[in-house]
N, C-alpha and C. Protein backbone atom coordinates (compact mmCIF):
# COMPACT_ATOMS: atom_id res chain seq x y z
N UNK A 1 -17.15 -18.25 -7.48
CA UNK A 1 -15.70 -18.39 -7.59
C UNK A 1 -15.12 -18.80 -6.24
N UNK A 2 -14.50 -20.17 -5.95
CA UNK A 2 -13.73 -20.32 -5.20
C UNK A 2 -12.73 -19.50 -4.48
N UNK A 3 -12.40 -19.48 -3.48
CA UNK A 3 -11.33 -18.48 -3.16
C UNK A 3 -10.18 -19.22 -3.02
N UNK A 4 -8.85 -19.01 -3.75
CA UNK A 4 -7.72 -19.32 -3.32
C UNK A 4 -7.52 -19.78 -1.92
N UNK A 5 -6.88 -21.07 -1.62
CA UNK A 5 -6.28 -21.01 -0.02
C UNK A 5 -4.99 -20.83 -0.35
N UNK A 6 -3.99 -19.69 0.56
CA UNK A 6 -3.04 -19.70 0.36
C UNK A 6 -2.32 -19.71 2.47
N UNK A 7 -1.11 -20.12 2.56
CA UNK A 7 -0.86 -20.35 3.69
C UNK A 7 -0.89 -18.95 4.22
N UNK A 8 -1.03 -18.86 5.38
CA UNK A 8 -1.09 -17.73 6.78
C UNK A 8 -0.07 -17.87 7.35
N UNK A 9 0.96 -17.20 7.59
CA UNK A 9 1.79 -17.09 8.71
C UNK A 9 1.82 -15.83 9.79
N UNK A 10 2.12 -15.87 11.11
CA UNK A 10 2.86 -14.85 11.21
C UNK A 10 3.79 -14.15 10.92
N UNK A 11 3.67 -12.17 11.05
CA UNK A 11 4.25 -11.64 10.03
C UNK A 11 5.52 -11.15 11.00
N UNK A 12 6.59 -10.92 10.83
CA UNK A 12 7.78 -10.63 10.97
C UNK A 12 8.01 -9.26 10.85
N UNK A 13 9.46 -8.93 11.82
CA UNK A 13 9.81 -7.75 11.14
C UNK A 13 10.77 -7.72 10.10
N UNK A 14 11.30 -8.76 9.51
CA UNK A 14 11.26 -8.94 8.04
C UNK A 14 10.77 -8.63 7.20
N UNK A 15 9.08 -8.30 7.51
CA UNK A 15 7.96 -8.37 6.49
C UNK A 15 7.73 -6.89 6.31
N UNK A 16 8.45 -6.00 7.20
CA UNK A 16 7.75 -4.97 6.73
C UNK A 16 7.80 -3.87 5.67
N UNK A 17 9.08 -3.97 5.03
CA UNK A 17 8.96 -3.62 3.63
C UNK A 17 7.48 -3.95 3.28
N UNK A 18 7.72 -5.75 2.70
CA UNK A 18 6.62 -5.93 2.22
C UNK A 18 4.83 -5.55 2.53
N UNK A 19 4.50 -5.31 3.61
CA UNK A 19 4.12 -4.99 4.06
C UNK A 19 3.21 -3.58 3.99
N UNK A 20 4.21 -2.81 3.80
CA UNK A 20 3.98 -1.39 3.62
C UNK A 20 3.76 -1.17 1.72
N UNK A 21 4.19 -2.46 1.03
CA UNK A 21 4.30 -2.30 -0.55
C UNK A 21 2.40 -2.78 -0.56
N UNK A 22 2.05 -3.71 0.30
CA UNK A 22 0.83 -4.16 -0.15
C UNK A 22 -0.54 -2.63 0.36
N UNK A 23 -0.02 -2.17 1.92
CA UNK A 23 -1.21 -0.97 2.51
C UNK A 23 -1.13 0.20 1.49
N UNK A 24 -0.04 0.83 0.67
CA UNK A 24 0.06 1.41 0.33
C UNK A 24 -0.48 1.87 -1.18
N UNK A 25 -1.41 1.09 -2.02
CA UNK A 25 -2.23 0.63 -2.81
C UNK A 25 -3.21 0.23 -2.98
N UNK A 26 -3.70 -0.32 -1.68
CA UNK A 26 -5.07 -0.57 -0.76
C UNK A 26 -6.08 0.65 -0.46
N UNK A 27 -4.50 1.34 0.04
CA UNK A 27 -5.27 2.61 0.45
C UNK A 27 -4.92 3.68 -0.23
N UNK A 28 -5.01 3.49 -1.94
CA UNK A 28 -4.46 5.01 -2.14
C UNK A 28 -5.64 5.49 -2.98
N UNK A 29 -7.35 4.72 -3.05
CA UNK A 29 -7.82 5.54 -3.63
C UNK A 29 -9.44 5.52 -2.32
N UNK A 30 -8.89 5.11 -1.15
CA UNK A 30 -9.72 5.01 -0.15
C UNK A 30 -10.19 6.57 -0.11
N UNK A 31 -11.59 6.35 0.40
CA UNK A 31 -12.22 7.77 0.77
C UNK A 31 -11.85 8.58 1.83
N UNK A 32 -11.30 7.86 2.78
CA UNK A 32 -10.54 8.48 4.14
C UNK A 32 -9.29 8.74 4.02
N UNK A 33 -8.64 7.59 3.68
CA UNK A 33 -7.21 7.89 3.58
C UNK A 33 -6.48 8.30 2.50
N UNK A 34 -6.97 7.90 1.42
CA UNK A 34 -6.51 8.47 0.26
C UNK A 34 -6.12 10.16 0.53
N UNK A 35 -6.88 11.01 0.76
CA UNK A 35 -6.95 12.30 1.19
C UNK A 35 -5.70 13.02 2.21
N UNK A 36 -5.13 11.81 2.82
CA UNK A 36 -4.58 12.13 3.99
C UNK A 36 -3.04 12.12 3.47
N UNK A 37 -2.85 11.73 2.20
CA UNK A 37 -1.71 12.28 1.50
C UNK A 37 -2.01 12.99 0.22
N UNK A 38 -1.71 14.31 0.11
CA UNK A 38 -2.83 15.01 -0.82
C UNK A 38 -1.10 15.77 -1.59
N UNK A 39 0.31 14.82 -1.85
CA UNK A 39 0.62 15.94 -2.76
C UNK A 39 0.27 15.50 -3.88
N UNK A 40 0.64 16.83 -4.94
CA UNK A 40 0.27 16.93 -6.50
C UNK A 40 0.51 15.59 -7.36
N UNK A 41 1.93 16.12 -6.66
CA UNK A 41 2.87 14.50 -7.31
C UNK A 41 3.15 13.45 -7.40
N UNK A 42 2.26 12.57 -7.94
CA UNK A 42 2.07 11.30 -7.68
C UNK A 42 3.09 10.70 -7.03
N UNK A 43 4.86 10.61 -7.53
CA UNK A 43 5.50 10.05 -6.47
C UNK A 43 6.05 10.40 -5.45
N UNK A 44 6.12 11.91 -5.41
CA UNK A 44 5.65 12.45 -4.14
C UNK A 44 4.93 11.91 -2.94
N UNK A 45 3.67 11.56 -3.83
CA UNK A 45 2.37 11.15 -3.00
C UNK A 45 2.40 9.62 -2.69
N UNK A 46 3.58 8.81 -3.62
CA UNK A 46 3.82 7.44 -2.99
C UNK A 46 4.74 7.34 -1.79
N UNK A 47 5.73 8.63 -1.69
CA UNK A 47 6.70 9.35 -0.72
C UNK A 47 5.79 9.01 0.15
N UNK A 48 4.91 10.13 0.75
CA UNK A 48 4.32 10.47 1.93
C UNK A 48 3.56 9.21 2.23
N UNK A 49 2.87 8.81 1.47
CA UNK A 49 1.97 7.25 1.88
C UNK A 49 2.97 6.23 2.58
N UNK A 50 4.01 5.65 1.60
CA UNK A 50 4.90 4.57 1.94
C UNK A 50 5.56 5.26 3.45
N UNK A 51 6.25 6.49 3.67
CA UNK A 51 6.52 7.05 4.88
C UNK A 51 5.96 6.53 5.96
N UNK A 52 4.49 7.00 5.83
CA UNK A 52 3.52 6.73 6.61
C UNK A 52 3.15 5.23 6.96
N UNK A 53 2.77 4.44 5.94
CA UNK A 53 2.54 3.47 6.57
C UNK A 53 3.29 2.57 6.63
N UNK A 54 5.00 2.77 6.44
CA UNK A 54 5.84 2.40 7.06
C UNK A 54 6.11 2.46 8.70
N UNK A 55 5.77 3.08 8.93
CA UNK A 55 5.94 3.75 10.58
C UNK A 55 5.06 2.91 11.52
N UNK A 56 3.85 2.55 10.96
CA UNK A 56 2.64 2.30 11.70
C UNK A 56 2.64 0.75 11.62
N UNK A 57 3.12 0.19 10.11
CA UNK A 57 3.68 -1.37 10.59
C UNK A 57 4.75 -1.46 11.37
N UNK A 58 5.91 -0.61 11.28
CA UNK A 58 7.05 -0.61 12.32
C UNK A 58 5.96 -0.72 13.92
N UNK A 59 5.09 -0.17 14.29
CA UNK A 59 4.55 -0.32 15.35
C UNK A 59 3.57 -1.47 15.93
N UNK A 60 2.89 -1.72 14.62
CA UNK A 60 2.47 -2.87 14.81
C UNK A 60 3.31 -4.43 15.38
N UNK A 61 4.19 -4.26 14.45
CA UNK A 61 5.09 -5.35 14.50
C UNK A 61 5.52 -6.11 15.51
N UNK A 62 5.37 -5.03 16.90
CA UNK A 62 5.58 -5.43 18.48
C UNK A 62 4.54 -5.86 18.87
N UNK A 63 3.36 -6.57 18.33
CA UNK A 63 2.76 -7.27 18.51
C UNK A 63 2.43 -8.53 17.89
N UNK A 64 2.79 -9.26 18.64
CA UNK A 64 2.52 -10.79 17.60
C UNK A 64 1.03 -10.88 16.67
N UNK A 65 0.76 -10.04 16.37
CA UNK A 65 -0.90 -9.91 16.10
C UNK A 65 -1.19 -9.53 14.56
N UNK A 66 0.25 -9.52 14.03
CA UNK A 66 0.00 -8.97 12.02
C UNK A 66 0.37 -10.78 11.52
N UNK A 67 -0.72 -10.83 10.99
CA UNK A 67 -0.81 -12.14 9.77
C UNK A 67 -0.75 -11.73 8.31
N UNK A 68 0.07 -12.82 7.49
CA UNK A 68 -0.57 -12.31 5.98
C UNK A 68 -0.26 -13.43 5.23
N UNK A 69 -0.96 -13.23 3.96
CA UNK A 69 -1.03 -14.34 3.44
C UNK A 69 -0.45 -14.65 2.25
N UNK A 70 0.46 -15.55 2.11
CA UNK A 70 1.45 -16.05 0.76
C UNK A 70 1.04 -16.22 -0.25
N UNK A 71 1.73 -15.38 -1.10
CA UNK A 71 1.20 -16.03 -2.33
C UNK A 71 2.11 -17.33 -2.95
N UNK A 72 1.70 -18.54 -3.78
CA UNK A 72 2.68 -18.74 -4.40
C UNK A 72 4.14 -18.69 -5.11
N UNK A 73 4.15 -17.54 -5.33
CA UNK A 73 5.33 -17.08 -5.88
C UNK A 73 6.56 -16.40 -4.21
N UNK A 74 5.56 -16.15 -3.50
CA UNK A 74 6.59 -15.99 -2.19
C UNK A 74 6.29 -14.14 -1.64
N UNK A 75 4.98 -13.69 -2.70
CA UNK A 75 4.94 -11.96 -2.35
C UNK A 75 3.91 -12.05 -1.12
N UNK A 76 3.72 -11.06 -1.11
CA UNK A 76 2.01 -11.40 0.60
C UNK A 76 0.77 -10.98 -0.90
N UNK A 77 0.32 -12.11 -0.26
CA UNK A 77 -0.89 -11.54 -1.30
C UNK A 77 -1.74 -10.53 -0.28
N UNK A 78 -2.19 -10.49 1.05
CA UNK A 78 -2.77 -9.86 2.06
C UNK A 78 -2.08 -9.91 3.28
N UNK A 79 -3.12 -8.72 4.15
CA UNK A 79 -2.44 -8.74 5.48
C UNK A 79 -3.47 -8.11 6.02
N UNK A 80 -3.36 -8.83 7.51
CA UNK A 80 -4.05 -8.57 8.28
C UNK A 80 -3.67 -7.76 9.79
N UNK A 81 -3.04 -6.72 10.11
CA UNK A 81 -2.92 -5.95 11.22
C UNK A 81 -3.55 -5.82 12.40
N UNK A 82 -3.54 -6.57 13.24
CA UNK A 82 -4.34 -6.55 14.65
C UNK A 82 -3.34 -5.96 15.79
N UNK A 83 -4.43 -5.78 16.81
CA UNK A 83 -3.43 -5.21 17.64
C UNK A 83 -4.79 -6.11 18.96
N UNK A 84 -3.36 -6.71 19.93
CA UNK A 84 -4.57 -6.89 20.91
C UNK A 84 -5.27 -6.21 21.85
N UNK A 85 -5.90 -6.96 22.68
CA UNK A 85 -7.13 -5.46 24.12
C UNK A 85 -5.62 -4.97 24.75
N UNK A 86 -6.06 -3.67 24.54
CA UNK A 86 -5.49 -2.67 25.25
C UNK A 86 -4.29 -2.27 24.94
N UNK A 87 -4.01 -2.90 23.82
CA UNK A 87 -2.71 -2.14 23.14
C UNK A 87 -2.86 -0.85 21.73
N UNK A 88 -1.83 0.17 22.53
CA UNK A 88 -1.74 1.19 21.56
C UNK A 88 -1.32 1.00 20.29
N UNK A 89 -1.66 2.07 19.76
CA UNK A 89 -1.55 2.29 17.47
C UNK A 89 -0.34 2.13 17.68
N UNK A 90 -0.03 3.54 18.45
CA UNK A 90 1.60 4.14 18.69
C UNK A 90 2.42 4.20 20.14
N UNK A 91 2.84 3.52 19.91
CA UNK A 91 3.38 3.07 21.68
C UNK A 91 3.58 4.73 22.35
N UNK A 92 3.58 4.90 23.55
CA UNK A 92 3.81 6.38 23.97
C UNK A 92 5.29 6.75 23.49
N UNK A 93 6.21 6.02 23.83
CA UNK A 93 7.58 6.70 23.65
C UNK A 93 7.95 7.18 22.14
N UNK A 94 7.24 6.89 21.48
CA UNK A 94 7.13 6.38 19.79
C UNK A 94 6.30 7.53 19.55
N UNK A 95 5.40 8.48 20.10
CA UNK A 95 4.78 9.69 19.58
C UNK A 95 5.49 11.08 19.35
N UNK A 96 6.82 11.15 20.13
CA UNK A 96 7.33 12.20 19.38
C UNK A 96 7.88 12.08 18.02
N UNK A 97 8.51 10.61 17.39
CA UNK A 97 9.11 10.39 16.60
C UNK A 97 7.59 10.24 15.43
N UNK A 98 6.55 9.74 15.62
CA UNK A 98 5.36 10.01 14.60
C UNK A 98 5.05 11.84 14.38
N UNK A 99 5.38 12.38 15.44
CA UNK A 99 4.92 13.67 15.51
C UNK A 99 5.85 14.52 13.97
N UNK A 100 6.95 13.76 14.28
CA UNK A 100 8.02 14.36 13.71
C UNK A 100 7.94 14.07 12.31
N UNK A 101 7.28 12.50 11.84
CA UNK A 101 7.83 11.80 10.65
C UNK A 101 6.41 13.03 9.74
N UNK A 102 5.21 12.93 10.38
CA UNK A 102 4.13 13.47 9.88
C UNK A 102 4.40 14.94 9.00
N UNK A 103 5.05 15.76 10.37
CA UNK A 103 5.41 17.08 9.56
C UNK A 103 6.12 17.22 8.23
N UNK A 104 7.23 16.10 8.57
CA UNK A 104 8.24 16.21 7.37
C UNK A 104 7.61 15.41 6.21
N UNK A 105 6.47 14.69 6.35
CA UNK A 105 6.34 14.03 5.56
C UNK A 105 4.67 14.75 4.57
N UNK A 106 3.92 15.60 5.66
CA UNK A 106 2.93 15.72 5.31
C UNK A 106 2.66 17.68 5.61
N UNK A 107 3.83 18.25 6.23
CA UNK A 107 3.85 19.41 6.36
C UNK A 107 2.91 19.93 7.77
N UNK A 108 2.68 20.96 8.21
CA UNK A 108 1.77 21.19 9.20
C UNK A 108 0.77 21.41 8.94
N UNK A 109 -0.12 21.81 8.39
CA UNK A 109 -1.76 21.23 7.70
C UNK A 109 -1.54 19.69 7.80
N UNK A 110 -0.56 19.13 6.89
CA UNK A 110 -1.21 17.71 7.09
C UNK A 110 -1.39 16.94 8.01
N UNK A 111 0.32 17.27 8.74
CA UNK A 111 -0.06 16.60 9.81
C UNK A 111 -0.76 16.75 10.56
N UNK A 112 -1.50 17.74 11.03
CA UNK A 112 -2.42 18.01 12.02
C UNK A 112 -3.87 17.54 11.15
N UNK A 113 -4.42 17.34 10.09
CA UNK A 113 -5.29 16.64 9.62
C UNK A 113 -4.81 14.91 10.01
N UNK A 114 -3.84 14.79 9.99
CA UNK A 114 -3.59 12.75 10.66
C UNK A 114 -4.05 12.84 11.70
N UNK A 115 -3.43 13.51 12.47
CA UNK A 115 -3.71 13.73 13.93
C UNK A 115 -4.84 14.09 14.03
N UNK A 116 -5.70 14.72 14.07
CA UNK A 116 -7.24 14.82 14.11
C UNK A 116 -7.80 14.26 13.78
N UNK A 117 -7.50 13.08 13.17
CA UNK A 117 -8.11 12.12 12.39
C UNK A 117 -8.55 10.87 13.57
N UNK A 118 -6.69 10.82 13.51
CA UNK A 118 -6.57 9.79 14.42
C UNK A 118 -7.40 9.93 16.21
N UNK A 119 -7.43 11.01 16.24
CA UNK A 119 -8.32 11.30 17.71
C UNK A 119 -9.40 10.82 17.65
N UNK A 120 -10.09 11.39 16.14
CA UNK A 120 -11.32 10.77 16.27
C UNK A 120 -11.86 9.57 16.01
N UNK A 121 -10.91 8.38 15.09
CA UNK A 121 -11.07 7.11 15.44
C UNK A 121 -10.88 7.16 16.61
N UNK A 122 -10.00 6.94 17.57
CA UNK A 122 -9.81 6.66 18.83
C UNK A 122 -11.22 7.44 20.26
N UNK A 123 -11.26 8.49 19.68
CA UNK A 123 -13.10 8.55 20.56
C UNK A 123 -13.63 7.56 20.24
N UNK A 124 -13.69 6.78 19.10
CA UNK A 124 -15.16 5.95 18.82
C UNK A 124 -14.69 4.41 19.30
N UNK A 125 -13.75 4.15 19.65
CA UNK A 125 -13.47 2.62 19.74
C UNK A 125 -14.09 2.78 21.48
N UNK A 126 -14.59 1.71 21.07
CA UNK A 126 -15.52 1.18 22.35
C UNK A 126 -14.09 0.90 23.62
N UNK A 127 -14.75 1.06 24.86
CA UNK A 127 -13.62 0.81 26.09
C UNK A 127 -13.76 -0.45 26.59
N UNK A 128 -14.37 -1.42 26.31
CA UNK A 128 -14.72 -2.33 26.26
C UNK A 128 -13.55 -3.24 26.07
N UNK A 129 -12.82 -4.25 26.45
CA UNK A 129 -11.86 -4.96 25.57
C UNK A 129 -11.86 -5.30 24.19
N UNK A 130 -11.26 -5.73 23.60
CA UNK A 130 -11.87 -6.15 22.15
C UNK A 130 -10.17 -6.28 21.41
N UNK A 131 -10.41 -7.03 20.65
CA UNK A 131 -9.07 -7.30 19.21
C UNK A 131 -9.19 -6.35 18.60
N UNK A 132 -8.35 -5.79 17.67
CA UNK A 132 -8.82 -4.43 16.95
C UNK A 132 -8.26 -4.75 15.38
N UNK A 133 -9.16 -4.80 14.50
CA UNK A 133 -8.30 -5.17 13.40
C UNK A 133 -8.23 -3.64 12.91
N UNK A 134 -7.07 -3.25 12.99
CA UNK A 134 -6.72 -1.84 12.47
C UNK A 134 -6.61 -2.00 10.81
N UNK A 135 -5.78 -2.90 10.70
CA UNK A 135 -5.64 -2.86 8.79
C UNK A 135 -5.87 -4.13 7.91
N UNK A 136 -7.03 -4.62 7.06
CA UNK A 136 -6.93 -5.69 6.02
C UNK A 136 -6.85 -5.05 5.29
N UNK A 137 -5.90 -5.37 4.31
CA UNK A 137 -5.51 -5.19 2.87
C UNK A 137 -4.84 -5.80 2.10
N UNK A 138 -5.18 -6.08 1.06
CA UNK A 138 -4.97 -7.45 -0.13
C UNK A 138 -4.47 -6.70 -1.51
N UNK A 139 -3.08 -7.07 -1.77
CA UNK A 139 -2.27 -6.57 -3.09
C UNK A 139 -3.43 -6.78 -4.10
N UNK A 140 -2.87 -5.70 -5.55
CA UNK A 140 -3.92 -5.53 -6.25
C UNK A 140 -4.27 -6.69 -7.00
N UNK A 141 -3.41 -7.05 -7.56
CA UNK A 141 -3.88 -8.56 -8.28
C UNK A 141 -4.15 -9.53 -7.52
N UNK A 142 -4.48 -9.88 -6.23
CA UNK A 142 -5.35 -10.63 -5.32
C UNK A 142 -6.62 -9.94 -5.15
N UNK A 143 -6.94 -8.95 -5.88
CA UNK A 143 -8.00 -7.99 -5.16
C UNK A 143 -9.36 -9.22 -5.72
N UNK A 144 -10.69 -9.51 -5.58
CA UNK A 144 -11.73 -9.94 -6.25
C UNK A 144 -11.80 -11.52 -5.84
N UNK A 145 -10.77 -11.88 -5.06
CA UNK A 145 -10.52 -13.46 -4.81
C UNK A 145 -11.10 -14.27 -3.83
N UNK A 146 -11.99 -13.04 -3.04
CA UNK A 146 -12.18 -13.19 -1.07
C UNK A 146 -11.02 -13.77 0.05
N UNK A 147 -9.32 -13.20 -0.36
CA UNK A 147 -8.53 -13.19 0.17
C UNK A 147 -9.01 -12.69 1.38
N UNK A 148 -9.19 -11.37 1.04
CA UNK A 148 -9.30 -10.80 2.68
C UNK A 148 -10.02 -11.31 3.62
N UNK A 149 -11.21 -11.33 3.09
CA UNK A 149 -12.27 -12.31 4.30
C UNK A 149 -12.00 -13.09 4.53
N UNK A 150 -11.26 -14.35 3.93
CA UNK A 150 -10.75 -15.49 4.52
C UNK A 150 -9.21 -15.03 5.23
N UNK A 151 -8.59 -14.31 5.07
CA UNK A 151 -7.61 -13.95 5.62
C UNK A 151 -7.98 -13.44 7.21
N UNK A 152 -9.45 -12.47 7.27
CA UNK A 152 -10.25 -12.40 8.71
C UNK A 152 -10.37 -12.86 9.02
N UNK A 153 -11.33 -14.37 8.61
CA UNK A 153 -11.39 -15.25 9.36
C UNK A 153 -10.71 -16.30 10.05
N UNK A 154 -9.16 -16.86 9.50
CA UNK A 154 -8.63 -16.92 9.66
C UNK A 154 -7.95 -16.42 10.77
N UNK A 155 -7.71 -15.26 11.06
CA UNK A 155 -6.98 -14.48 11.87
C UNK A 155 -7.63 -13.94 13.07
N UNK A 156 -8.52 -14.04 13.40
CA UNK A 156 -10.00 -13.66 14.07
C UNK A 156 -10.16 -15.10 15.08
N UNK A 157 -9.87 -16.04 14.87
CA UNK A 157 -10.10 -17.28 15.09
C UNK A 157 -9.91 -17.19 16.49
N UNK A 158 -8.26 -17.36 16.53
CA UNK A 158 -7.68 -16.82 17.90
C UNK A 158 -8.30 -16.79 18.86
N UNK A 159 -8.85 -15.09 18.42
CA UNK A 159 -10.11 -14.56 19.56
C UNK A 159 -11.12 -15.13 19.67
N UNK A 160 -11.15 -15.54 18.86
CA UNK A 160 -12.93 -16.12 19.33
C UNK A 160 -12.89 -17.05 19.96
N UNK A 161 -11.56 -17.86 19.85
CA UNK A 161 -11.38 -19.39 20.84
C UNK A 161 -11.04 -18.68 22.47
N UNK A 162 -10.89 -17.55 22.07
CA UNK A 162 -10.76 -16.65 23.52
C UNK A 162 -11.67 -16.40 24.30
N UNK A 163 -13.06 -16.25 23.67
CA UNK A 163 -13.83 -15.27 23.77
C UNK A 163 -13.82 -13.49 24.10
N UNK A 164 -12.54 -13.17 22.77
CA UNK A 164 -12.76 -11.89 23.00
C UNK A 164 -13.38 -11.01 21.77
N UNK A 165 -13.94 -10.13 21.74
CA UNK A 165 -14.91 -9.67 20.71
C UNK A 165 -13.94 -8.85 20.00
N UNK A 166 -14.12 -8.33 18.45
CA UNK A 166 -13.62 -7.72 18.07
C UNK A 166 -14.16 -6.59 16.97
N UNK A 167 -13.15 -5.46 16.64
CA UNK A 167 -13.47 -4.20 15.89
C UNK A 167 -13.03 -3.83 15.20
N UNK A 168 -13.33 -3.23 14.03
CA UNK A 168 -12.87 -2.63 12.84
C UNK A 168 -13.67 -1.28 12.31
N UNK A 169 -13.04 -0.66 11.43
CA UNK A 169 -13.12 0.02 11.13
C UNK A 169 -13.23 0.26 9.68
N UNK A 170 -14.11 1.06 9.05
CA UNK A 170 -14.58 0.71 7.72
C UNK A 170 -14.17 2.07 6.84
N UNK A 171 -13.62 2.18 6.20
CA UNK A 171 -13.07 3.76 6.05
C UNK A 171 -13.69 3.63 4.05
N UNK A 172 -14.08 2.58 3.53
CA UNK A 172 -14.58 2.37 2.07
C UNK A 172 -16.27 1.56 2.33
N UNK A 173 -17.09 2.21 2.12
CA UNK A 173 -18.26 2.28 2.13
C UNK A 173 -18.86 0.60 1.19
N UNK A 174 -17.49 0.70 0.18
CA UNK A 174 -18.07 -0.75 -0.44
C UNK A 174 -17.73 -2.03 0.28
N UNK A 175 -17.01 -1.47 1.33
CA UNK A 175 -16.60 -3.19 2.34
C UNK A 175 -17.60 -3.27 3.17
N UNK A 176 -18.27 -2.51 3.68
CA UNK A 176 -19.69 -2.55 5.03
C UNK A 176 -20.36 -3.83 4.77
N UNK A 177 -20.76 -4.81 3.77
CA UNK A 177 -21.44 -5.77 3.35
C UNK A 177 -20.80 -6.91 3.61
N UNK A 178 -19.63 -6.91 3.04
CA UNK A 178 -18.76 -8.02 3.45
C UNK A 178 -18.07 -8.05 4.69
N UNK A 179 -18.33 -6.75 5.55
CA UNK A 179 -17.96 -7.48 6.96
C UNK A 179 -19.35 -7.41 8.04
N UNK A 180 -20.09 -7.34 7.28
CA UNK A 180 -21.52 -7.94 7.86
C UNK A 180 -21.52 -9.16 7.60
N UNK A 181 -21.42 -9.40 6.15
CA UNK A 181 -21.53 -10.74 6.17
C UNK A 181 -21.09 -12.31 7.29
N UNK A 182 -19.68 -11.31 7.66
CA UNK A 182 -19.04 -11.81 8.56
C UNK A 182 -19.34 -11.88 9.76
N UNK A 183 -20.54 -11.65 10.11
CA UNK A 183 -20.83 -11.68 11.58
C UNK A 183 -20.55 -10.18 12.14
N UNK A 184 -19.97 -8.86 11.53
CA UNK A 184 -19.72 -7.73 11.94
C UNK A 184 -20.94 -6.97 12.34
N UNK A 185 -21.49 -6.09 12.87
CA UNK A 185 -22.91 -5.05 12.95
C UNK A 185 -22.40 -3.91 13.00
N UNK A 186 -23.09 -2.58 12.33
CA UNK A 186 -22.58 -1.61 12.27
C UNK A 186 -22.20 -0.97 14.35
N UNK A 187 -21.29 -0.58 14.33
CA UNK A 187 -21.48 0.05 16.23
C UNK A 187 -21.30 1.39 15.88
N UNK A 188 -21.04 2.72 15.03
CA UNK A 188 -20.98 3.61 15.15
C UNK A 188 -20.52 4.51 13.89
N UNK A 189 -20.26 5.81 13.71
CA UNK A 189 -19.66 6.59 12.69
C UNK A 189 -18.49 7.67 13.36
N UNK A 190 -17.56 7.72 12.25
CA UNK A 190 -16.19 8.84 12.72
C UNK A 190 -16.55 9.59 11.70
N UNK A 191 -16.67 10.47 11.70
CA UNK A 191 -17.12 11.86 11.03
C UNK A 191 -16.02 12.54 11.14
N UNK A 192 -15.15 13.29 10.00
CA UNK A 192 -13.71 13.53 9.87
C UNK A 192 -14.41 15.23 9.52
N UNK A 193 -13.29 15.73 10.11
CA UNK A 193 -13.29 17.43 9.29
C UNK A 193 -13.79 17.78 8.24
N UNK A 194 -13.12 17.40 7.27
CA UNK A 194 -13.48 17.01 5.74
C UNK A 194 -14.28 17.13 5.43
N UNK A 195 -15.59 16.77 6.07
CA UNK A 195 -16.89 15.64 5.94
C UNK A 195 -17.03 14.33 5.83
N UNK A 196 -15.58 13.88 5.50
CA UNK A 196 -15.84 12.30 5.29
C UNK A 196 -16.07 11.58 6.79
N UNK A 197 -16.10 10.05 6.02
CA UNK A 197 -16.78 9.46 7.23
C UNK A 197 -16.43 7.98 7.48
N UNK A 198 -16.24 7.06 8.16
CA UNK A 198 -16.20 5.57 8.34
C UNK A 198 -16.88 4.93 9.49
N UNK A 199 -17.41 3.98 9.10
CA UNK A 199 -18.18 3.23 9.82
C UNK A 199 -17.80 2.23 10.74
N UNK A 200 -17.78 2.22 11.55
CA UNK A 200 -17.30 1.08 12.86
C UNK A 200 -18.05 -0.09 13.04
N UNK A 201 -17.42 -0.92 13.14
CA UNK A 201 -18.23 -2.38 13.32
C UNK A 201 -17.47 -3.30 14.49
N UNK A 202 -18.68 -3.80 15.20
CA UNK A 202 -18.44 -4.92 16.54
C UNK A 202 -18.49 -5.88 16.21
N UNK A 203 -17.72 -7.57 16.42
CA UNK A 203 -18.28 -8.40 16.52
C UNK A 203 -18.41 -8.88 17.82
N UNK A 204 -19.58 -10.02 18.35
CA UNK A 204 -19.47 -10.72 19.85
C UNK A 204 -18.74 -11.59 19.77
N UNK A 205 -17.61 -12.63 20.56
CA UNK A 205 -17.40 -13.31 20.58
C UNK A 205 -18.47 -15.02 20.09
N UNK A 206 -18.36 -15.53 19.93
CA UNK A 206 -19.53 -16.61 19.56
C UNK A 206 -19.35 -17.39 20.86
């Protein structure tokens, strides 16, 4: 099956509604994150998700580094979240106001499960420079199309005309293949409280 080409732009802070409508479905039956909004109530539980990863595209956004990709009709069919070497998730001045959104949004158990979370991705990212693709994720009816991978590659390009290497993070056990495929190698594991787990992957520059 061919994969759709659909245009790439850079993403806006316009985009981030949209934005937060596509991560928020991506990741709601993920093995890592799914968990990390645990109320009963399903829209409750779209509450705390959309909250959340509203906040974290709001942060992204200060970096020219989020791509995504159009669909025909004008929705994002995907998106791609990068952040470049040496830039933070959450800018410093911006951590009391995450500190804050977490509690209210996820209570004190939860939030302190984000936050522990988040430490321990951040032990495992190499100190090394590197691009960081923090988030691909492709709306559901684009899902099966190889949006995303071409949406990586695509977006990845950049760097590599840079020569700077880049990293991701694998938090669904069924993507590890397809970002090997890509030139990715496994570099490590985040081992969460929980027990759960995600896999880290390097690429070299070419």
């Amino acid at each position: 099956m061919s994969t759709p080409k659909l245009p790439v732009r850079l993403a806006t802070v316009a985009d981030r509604a949209a934005i937060t409508r596509v991560l928020v479905p991506a990741f709601w039956d993920d093995p890592v994150w799914g968990p990390m909004f645990p109320a009963p109530d399903e829209s409750e539980r779209r509450q705390q998700a959309s909250g959340f990863w509203d906040f974290m595209v709001g942060e992204a956004l200060h970096y020219p580094d989020t791509y995504v990709a159009v669909a025909p009709d004008g929705t994002l069919a995907a998106v791609a979240v990068w952040y470049p070497p040496g830039a933070a998730e959450i800018r410093e001045e911006m951590l009391p106001a995450y500190d804050a959104l977490t509690l209210e949004l996820l209570g004190a158990a939860g939030a302190a499960a984000v936050h522990d979370s988040g430490e321990r991705f951040d032990a495992e990212r190499p100190r090394q420079p590197h691009a960081y693709l923090n988030f691909l994720a492709v709306a559901p009816e684009w899902r099966g199309h190889g949006i995303g991978m071409a949406l990586l590659r695509e977006t990845r390009a950049r760097y590599d005309a840079a020569g700077i290497p880049s990293y991701l993070e694998s938090t669904n056990p069924g993507n590890d293949l397809r970002y090997e495929r890509e030139g990715y190698r496994p570099h490590g594991t985040v081992v969460f409280a929980d027990g759960g787990a995600a896999t880290t992957f390097w690429r070299d520059a070419p």
